[in-house]
Structure formats: C-alpha cells, structure tokens
C-alpha atoms as a PDB file:
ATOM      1  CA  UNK A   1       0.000   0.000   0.000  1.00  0.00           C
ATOM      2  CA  UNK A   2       2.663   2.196   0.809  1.00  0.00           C
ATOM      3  CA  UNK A   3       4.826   1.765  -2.119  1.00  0.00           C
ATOM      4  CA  UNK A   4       1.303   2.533  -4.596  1.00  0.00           C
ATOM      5  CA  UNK A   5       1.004   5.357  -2.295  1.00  0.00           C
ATOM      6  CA  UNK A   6       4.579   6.437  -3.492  1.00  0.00           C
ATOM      7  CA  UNK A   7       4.484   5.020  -7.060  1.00  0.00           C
ATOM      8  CA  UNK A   8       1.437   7.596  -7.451  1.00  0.00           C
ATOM      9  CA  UNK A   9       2.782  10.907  -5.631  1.00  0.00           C
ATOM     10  CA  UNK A  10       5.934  10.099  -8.121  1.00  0.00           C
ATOM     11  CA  UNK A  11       3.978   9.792 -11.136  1.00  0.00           C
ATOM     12  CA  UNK A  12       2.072  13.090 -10.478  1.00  0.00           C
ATOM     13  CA  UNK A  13       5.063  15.040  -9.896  1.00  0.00           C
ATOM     14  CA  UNK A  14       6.470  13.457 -13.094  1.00  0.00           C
ATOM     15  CA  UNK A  15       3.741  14.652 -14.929  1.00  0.00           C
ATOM     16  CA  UNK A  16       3.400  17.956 -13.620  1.00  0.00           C
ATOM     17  CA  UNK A  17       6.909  18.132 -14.678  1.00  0.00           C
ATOM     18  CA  UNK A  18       6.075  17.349 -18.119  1.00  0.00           C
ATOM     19  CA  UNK A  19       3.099  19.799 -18.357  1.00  0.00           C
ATOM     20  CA  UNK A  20       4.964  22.868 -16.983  1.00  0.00           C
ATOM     21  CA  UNK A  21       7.402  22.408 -19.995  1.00  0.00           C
ATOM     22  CA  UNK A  22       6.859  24.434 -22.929  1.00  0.00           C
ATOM     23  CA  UNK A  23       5.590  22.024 -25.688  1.00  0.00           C
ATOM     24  CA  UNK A  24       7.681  20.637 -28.972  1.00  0.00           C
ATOM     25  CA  UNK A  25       7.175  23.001 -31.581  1.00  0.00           C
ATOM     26  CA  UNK A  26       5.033  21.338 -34.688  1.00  0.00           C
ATOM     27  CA  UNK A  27       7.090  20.738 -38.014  1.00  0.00           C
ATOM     28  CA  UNK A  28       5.467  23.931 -39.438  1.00  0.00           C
ATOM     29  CA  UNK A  29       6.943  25.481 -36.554  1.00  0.00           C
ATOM     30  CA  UNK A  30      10.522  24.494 -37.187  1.00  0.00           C
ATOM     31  CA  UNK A  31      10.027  25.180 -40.739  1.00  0.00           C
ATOM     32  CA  UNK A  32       9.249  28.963 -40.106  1.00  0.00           C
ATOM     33  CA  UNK A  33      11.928  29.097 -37.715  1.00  0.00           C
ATOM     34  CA  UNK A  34      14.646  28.164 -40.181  1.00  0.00           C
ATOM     35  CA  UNK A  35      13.231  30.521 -42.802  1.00  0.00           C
ATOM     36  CA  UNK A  36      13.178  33.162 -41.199  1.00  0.00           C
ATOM     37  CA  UNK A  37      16.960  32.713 -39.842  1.00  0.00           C
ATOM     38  CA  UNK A  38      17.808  32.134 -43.249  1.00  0.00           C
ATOM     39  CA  UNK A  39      16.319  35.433 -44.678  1.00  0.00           C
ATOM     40  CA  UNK A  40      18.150  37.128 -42.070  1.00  0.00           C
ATOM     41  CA  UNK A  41      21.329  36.046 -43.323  1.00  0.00           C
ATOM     42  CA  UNK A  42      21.008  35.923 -46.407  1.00  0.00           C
ATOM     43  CA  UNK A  43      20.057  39.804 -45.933  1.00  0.00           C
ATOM     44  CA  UNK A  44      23.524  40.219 -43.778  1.00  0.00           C
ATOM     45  CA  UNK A  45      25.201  38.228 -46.681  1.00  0.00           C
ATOM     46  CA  UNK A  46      24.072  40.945 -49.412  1.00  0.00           C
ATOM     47  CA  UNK A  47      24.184  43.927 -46.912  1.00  0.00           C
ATOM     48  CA  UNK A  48      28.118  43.029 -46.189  1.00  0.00           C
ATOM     49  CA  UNK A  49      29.011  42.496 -49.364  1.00  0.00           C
ATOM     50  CA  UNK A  50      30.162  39.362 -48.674  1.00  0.00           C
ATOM     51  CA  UNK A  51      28.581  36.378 -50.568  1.00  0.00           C
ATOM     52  CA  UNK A  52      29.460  33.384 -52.885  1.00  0.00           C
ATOM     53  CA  UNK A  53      27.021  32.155 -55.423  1.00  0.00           C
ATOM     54  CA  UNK A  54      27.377  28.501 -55.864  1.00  0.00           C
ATOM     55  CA  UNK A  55      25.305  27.377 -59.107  1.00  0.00           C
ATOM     56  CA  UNK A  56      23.787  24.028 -60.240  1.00  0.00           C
ATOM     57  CA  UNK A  57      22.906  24.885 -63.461  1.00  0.00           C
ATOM     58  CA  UNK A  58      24.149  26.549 -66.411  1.00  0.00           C
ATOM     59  CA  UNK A  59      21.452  27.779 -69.141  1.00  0.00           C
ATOM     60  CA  UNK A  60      23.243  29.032 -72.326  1.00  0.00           C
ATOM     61  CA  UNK A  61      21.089  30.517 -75.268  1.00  0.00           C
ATOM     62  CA  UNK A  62      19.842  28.095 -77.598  1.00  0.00           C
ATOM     63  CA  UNK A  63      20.598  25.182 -75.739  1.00  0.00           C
ATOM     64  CA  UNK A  64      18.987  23.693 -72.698  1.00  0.00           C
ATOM     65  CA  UNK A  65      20.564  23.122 -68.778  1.00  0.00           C
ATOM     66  CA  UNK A  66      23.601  21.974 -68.336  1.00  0.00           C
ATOM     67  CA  UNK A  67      23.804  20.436 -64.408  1.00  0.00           C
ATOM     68  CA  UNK A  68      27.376  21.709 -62.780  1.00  0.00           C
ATOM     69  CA  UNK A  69      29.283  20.085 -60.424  1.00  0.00           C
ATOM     70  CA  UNK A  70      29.693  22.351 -56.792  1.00  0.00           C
ATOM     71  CA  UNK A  71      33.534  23.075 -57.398  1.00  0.00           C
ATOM     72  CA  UNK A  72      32.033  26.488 -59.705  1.00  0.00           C
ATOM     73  CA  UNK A  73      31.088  29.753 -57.827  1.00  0.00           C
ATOM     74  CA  UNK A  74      31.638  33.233 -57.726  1.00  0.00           C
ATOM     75  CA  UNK A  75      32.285  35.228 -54.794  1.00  0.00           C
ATOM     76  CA  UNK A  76      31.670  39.151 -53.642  1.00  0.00           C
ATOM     77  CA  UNK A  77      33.732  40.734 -51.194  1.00  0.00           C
ATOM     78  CA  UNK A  78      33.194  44.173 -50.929  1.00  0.00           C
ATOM     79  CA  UNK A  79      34.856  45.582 -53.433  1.00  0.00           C
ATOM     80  CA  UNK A  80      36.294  42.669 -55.896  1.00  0.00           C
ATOM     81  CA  UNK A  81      34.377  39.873 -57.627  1.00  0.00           C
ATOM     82  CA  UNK A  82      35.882  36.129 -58.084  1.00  0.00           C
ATOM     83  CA  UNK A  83      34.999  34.386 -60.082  1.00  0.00           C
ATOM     84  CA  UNK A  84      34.772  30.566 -61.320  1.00  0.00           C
ATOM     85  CA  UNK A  85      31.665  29.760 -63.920  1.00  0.00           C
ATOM     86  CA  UNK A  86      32.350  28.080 -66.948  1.00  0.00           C
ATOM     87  CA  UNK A  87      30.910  28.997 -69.978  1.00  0.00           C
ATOM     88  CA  UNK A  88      29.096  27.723 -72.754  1.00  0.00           C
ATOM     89  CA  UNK A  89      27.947  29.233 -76.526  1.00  0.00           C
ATOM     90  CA  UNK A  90      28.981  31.862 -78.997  1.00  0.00           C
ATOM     91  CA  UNK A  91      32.146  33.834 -77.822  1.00  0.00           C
ATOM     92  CA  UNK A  92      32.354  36.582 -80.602  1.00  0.00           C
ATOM     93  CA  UNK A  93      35.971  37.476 -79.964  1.00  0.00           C
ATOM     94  CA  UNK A  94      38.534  35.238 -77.893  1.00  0.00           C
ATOM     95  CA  UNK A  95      42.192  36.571 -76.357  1.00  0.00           C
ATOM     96  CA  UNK A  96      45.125  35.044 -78.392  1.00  0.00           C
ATOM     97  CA  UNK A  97      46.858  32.065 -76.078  1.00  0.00           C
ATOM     98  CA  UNK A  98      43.702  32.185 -73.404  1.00  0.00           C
ATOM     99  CA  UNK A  99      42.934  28.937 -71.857  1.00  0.00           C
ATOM    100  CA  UNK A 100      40.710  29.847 -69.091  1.00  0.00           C
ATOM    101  CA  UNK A 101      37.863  30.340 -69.288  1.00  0.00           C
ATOM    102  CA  UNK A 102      36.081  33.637 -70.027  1.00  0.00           C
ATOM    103  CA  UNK A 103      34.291  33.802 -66.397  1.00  0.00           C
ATOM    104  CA  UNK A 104      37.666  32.495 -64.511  1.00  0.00           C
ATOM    105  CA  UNK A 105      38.972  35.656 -63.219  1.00  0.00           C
ATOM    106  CA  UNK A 106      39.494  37.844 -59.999  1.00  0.00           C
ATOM    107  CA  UNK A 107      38.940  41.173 -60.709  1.00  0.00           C
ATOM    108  CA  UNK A 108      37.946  44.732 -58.890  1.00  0.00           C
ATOM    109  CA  UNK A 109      34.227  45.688 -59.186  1.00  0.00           C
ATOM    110  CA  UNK A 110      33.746  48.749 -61.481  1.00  0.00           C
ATOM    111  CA  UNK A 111      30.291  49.188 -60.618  1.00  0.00           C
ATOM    112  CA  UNK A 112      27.739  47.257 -57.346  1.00  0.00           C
ATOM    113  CA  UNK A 113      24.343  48.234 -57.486  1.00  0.00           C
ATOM    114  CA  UNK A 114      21.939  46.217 -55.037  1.00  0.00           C
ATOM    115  CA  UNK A 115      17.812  46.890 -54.541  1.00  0.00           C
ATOM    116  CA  UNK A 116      15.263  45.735 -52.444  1.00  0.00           C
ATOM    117  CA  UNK A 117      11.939  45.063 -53.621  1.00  0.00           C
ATOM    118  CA  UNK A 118       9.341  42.345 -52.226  1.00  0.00           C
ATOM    119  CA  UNK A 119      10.383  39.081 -54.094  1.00  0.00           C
ATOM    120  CA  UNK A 120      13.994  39.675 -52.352  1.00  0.00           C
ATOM    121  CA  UNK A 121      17.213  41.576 -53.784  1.00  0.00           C
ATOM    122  CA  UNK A 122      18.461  42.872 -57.800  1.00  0.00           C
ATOM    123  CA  UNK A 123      22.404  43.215 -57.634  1.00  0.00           C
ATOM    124  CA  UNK A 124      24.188  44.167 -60.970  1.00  0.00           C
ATOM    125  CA  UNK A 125      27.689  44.174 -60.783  1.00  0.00           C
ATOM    126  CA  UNK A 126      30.179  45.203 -63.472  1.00  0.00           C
ATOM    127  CA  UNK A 127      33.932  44.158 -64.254  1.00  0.00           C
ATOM    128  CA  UNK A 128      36.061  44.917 -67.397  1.00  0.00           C
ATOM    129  CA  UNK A 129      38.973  42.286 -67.893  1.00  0.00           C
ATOM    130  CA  UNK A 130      40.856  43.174 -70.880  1.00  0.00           C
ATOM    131  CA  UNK A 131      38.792  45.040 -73.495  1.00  0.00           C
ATOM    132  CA  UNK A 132      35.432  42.890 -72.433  1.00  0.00           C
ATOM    133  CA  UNK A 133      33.605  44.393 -70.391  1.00  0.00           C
ATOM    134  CA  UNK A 134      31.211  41.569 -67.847  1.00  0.00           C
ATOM    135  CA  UNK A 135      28.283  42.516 -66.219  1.00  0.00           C
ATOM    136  CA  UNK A 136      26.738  40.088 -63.861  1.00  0.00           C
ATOM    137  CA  UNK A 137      23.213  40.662 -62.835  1.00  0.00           C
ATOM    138  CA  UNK A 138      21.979  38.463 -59.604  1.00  0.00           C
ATOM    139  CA  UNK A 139      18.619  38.007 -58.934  1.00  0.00           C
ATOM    140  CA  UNK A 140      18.505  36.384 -55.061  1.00  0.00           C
ATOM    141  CA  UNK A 141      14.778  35.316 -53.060  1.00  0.00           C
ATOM    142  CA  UNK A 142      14.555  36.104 -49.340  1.00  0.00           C
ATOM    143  CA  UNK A 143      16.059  32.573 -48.942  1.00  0.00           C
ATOM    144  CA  UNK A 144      18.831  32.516 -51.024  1.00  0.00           C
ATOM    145  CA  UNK A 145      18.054  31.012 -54.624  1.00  0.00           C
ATOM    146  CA  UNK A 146      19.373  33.116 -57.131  1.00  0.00           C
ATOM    147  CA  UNK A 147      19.508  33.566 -61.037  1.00  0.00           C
ATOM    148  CA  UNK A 148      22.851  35.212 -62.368  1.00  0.00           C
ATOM    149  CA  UNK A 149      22.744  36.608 -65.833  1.00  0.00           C
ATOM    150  CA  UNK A 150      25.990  37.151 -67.330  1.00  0.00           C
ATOM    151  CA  UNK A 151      26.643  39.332 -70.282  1.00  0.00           C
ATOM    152  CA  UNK A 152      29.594  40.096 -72.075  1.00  0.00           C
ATOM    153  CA  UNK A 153      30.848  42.621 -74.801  1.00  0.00           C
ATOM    154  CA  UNK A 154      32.568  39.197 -76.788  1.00  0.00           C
ATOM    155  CA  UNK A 155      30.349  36.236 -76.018  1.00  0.00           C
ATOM    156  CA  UNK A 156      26.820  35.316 -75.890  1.00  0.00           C
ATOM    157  CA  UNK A 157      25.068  36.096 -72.841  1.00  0.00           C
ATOM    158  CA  UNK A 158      24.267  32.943 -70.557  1.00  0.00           C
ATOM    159  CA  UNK A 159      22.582  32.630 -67.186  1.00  0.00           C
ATOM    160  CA  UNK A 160      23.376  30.042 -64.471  1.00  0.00           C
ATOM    161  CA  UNK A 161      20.828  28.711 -61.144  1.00  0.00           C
ATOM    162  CA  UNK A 162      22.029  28.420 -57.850  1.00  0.00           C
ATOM    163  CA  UNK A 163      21.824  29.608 -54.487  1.00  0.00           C
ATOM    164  CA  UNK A 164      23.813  32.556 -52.100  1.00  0.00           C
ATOM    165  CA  UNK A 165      25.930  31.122 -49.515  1.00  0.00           C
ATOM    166  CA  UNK A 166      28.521  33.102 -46.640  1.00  0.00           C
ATOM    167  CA  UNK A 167      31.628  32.763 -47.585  1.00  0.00           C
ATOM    168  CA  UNK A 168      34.109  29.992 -47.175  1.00  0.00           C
ATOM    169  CA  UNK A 169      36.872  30.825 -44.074  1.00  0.00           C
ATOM    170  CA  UNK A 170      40.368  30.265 -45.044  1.00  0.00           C
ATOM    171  CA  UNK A 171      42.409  28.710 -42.868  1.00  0.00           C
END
C-alpha cells in the first residue's frame, strides 16, 4: 500500500513536470523558424558584401541546362568579384593564347548596385577584364536562390541557377 502510495505521488510530480514544460514546436513550426533565420542572413550576406554564389545549373542561349558540379562559384567581397563559372555558346571574340575560361577571373568591381523590392534583392555588378567588359546581374529570393545573368561585350550572354551562400573561411 505504501509503495502505490509512493508510485502515485511520483507519477504526479512526473507529470506535472512534463506539463509545466513548454511544448515541442510542430514541423510547421521548425520550418518557419529556419526561414526566417535564413532570410536574415542571407540579408547580412548581401548587406556586407560578402557572398558566394554557388550554381547548379548553367542555361546558355539556344541550348537547354547543363547540371554543374559544386567546385564552380563566384564570390563578392566588398569591393572585388571572383569568379569561377564556366561557360558555354557563342564567344564573338577570344584573347590570343587564353585557356581559361572567359568567367575564370578575380577582378575589382567597377560598378555594385543592389535593390530591395518584395520578391527579395536585384544586384548588378560590373567588371572589365581586358577590353570585355562583364556585367553580372543576380537576382537572389529572401532565402537565397538566385539567377545570375551574365553578359559580355565578346560572347553570348548565358545565365546560371544556384543559391547565395557566406563565404568559405580560409584557414
């Protein structure tokens, strides 16, 4: 009798234990949560400057998508753009000797212009390597998927699908 007596007072303290907890958060819960910490960085990724855009597709004109493998990107910070894309169609005019290829470069930004609108963020950056002049126009969601269009004064223009990630730390 004793130990029921026990057994019981245990079990209701157990369980008032459990009630005064907060309870688990639903999946649609979680879900929100990790959106909205993901639109705030991806907002502190374009606000800083500081951003690499890792694609997983490649759409040149007149052909269809080409699937990439994660070793391409291109990366802000601040002031220069890096860059790593490969490229595929029409290139109008080519440099003598050039084996890289025409998006493989790291090179000051001539122009950064970034707006805010509802969808998420426009940034249209410019670069001149040689006599071509690049300009890379990013479109990014609150979450982070982007479209990059990439024109060029000596190749067809081409446009690649990916997403914005923080930088990589070097160590």
């Amino acid at each position: 009798m004793k130990t029921t007596i026990i057994a019981a007072f245990l079990m209701l303290l157990f369980s008032a234990d459990i009630m005064a907890q907060e309870p688990a958060k639903s999946r649609r819960e979680r879900r929100e949560d990790r959106q909205e910490k993901r639109i705030a960085e991806v907002k502190n990724l374009i606000e800083n400057q500081a951003f690499v855009f890792v694609p997983t597709h490649a759409m040149p004109l007149g052909g269809g998508s080409i699937q990439l493998s994660h070793s391409f990107e291109a990366e802000v910070n601040a002031d220069s753009l890096i860059s790593y894309l490969p490229f595929y169609g029409v290139a109008y005019h080519v440099e003598y000797g050039g084996r890289n290829s025409a998006f493989d470069f790291s090179l000051p930004l001539k122009n950064y212009e970034k707006e805010k609108d509802d969808d998420g963020y426009l940034i249209k950056m410019e670069v001149k390597r040689n006599m071509d002049y690049i300009t890379y126009t990013l479109r990014v969601s609150e979450l982070g998927y982007a479209t990059l269009n990439v024109t060029s004064t000596n190749r067809q223009a081409i446009s690649y699908y990916g997403r914005i990630e923080a930088p990589r730390k070097n160590d």
